[in-house]
C-alpha atoms as a PDB file:
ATOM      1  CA  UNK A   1     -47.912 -24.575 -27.938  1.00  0.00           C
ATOM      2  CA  UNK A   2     -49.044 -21.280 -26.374  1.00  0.00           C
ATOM      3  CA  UNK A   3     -45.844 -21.261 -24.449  1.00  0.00           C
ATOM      4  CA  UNK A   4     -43.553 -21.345 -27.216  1.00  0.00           C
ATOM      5  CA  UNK A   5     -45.460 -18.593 -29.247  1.00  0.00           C
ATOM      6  CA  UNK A   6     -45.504 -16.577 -26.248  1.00  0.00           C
ATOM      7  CA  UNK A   7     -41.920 -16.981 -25.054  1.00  0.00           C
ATOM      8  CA  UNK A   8     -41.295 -16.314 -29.024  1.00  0.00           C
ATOM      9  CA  UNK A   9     -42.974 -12.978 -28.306  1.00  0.00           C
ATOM     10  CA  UNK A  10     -41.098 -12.230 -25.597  1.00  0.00           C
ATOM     11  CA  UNK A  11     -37.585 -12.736 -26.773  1.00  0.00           C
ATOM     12  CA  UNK A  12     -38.575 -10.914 -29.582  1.00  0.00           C
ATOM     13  CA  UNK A  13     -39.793  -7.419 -27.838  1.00  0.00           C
ATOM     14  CA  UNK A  14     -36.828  -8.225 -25.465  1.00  0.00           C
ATOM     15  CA  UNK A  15     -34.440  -8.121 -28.420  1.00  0.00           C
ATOM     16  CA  UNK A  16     -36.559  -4.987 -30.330  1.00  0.00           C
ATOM     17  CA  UNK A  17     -36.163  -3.164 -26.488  1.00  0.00           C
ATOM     18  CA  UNK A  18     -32.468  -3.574 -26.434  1.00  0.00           C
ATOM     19  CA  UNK A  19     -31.393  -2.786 -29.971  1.00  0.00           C
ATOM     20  CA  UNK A  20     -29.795   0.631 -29.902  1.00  0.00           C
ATOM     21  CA  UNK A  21     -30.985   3.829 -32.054  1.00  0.00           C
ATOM     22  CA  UNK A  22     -27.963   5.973 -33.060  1.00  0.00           C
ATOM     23  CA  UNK A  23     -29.093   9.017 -31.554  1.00  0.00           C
ATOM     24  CA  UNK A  24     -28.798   7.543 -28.697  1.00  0.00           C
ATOM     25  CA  UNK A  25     -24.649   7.687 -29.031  1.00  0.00           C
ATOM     26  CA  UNK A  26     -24.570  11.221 -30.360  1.00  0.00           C
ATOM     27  CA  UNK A  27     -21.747  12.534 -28.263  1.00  0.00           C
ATOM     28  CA  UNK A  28     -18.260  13.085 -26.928  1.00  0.00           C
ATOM     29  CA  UNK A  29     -17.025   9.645 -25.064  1.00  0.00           C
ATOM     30  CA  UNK A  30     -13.842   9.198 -23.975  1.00  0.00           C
ATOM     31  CA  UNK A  31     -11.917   6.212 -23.277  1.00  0.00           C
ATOM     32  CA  UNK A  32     -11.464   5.392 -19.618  1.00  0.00           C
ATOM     33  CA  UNK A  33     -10.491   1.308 -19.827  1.00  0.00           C
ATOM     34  CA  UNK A  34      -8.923  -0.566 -22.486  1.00  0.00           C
ATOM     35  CA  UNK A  35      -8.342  -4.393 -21.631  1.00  0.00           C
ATOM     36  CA  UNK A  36      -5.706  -4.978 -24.012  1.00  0.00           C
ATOM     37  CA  UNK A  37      -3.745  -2.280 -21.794  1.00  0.00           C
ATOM     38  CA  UNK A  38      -4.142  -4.430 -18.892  1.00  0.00           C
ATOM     39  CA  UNK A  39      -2.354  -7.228 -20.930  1.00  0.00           C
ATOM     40  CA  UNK A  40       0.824  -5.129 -21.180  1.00  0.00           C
ATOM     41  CA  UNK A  41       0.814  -4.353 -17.574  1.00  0.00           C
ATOM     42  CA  UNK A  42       1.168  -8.339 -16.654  1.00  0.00           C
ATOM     43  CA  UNK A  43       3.235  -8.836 -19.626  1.00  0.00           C
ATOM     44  CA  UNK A  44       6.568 -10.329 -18.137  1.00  0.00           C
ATOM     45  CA  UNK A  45       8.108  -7.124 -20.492  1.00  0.00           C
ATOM     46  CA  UNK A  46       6.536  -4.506 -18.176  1.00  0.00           C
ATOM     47  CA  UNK A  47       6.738  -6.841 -14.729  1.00  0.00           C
ATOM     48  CA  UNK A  48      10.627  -7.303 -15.643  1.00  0.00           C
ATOM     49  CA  UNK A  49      11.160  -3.337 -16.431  1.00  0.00           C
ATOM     50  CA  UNK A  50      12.676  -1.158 -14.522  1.00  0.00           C
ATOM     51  CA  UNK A  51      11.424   1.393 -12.816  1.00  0.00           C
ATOM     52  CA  UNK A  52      12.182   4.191 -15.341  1.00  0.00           C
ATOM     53  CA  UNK A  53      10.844   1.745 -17.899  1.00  0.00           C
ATOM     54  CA  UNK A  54       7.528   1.650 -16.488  1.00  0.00           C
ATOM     55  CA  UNK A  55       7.157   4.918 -15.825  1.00  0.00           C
ATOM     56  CA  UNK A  56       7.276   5.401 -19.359  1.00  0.00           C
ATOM     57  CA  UNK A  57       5.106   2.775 -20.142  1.00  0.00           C
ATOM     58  CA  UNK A  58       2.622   4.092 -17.598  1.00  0.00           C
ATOM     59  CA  UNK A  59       2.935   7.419 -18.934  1.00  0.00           C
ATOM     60  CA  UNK A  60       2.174   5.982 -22.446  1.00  0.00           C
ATOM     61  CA  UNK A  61      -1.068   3.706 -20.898  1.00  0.00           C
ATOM     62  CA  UNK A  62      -2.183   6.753 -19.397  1.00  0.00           C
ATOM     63  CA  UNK A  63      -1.450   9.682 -22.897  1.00  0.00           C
ATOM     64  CA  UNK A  64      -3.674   6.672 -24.757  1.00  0.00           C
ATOM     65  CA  UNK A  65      -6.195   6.967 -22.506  1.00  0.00           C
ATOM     66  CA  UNK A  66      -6.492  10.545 -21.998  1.00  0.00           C
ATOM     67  CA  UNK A  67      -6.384  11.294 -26.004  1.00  0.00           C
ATOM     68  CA  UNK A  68      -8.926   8.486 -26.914  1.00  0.00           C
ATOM     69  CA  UNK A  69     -12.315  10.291 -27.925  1.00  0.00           C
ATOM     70  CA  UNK A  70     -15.062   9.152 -30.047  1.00  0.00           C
ATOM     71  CA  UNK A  71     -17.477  12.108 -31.186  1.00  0.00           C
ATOM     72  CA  UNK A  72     -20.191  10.631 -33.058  1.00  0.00           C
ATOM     73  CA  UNK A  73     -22.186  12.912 -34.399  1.00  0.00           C
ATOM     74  CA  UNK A  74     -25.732  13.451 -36.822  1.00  0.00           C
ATOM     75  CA  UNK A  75     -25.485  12.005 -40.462  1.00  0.00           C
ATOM     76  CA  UNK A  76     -23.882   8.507 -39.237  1.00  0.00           C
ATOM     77  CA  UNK A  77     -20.297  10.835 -38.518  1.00  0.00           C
ATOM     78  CA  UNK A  78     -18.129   9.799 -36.481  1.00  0.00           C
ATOM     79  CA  UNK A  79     -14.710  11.858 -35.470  1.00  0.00           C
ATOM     80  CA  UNK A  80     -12.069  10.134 -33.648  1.00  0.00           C
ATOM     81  CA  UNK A  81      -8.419  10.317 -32.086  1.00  0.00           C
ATOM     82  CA  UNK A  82      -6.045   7.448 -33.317  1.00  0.00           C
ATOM     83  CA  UNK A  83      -2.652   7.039 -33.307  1.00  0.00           C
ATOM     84  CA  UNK A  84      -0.386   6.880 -36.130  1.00  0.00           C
ATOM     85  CA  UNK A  85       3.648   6.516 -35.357  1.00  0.00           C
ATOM     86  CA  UNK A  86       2.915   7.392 -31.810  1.00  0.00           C
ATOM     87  CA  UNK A  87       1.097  11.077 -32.969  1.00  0.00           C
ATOM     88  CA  UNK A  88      -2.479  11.684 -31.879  1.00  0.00           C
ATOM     89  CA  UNK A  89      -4.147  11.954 -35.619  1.00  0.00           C
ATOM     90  CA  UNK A  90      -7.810  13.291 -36.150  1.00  0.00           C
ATOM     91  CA  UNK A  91     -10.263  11.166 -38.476  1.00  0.00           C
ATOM     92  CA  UNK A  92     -13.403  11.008 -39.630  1.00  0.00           C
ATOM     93  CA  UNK A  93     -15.108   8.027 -40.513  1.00  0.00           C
ATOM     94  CA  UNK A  94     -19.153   7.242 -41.997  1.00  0.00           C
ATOM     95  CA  UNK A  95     -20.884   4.518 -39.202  1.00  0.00           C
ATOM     96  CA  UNK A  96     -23.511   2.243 -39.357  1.00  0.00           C
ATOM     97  CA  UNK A  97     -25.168   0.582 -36.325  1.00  0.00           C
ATOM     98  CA  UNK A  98     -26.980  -2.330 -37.209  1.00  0.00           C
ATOM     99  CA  UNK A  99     -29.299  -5.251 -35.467  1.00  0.00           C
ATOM    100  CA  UNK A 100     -27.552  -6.865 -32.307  1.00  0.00           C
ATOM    101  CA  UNK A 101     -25.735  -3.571 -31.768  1.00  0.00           C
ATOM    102  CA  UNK A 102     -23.077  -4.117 -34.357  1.00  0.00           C
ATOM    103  CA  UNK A 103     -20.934  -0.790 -34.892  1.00  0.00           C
ATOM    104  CA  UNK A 104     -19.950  -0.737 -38.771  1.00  0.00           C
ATOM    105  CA  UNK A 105     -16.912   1.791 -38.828  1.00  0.00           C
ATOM    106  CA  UNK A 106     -16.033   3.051 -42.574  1.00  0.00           C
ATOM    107  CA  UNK A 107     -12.704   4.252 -42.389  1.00  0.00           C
ATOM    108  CA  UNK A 108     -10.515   4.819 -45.786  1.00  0.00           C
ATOM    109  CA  UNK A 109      -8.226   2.048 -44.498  1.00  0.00           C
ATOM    110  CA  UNK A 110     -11.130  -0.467 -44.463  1.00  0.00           C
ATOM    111  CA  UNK A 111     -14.243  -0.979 -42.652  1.00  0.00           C
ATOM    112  CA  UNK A 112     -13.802  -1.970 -38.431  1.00  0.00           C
ATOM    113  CA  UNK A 113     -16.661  -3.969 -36.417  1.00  0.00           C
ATOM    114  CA  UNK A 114     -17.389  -4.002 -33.095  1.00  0.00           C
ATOM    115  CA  UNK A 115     -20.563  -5.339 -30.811  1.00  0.00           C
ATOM    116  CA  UNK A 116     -22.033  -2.103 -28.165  1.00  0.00           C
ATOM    117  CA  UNK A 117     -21.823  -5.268 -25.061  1.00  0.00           C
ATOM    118  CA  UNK A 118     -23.138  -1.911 -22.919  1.00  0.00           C
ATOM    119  CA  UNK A 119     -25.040   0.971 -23.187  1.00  0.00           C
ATOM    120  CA  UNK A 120     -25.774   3.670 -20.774  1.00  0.00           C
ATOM    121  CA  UNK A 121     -26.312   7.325 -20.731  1.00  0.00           C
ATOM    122  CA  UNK A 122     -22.940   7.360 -19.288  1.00  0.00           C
ATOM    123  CA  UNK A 123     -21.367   4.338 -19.898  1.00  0.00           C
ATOM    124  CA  UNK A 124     -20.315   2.816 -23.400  1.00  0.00           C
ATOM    125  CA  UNK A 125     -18.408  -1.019 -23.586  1.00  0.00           C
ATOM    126  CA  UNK A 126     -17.381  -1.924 -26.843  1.00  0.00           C
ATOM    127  CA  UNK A 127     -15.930  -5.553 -28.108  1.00  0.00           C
ATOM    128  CA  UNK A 128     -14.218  -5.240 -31.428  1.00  0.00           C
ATOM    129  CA  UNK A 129     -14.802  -7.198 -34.053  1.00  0.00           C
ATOM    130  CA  UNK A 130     -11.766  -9.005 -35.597  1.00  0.00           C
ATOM    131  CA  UNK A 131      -9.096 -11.886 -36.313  1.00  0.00           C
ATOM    132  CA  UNK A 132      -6.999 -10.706 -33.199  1.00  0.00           C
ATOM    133  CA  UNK A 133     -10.049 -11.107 -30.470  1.00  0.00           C
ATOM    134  CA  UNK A 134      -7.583 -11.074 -27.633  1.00  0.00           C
ATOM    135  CA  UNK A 135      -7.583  -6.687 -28.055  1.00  0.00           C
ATOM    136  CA  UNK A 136     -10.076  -6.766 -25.358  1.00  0.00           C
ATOM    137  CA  UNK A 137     -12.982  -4.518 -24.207  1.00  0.00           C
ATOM    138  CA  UNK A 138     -12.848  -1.102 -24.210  1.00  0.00           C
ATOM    139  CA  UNK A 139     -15.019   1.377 -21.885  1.00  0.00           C
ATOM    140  CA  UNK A 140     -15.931   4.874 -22.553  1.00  0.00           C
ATOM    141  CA  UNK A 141     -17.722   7.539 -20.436  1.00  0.00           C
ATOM    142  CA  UNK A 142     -19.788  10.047 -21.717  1.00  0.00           C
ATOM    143  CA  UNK A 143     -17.891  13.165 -21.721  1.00  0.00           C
ATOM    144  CA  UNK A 144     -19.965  16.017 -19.964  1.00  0.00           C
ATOM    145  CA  UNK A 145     -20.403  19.257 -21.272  1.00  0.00           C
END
């Protein structure tokens, strides 16, 4: 019986230790990985292409990349790049992060999920949250200033 209360203990400070606070994401972090990119790069569309072709779709990998930025900042704000009809479009959206590291993204479109799977001081991974779970992972780095 001691056992179980004390490995109940445990578990519990090892889950109150690993829960996230939200200051702790105040910050520029931009997007360095994105598994659902990967995906289109062993899609038999891109392995088929020619060489022009995937150039382009490289070069389109690689703009996605390079303009993906999350700024969250004080007051639960957070300011980030999207696309809409292939344009890089600036938002703003109210967040929430809750127990188990659940991002709560308020956007005027609807609200967006994902689970923080990793958190550094340099390193972010997020897993969304949603019907399609085959999107995949996708791993920031703390932009330095």
């Amino acid at each position: 019986m001691h056992l179980s209360i004390l490995t109940s203990a445990l578990l519990t400070l090892a889950l109150f230790w690993n829960q996230l606070e939200y200051r702790q994401l105040i910050g520029s972090w931009q997007l360095t990985h994105f598994e659902g990119m990967e995906k289109i790069v062993h899609s038999s569309q891109y392995q088929n292409a020619t060489p022009a072709e995937r150039a382009s779709m490289d070069a389109r990998i690689r703009y996605r990349l390079e303009n993906t930025v999350y700024q969250f900042e004080p007051g639960d704000l957070l300011k980030f790049t999207d696309f809409e009809n292939q344009t890089v479009v600036q938002k703003q959206a109210k967040i929430e992060l809750s127990e188990g590291n659940i991002l709560l993204i308020h956007e005027e479109k609807g609200d967006r999920l994902a689970k923080i799977l990793e958190f550094s001081e340099e390193k972010m991974v997020l897993q969304p949250i949603s019907k399609n779970t085959a999107s995949g992972k996708l791993i920031f780095e703390r932009i330095k200033k």
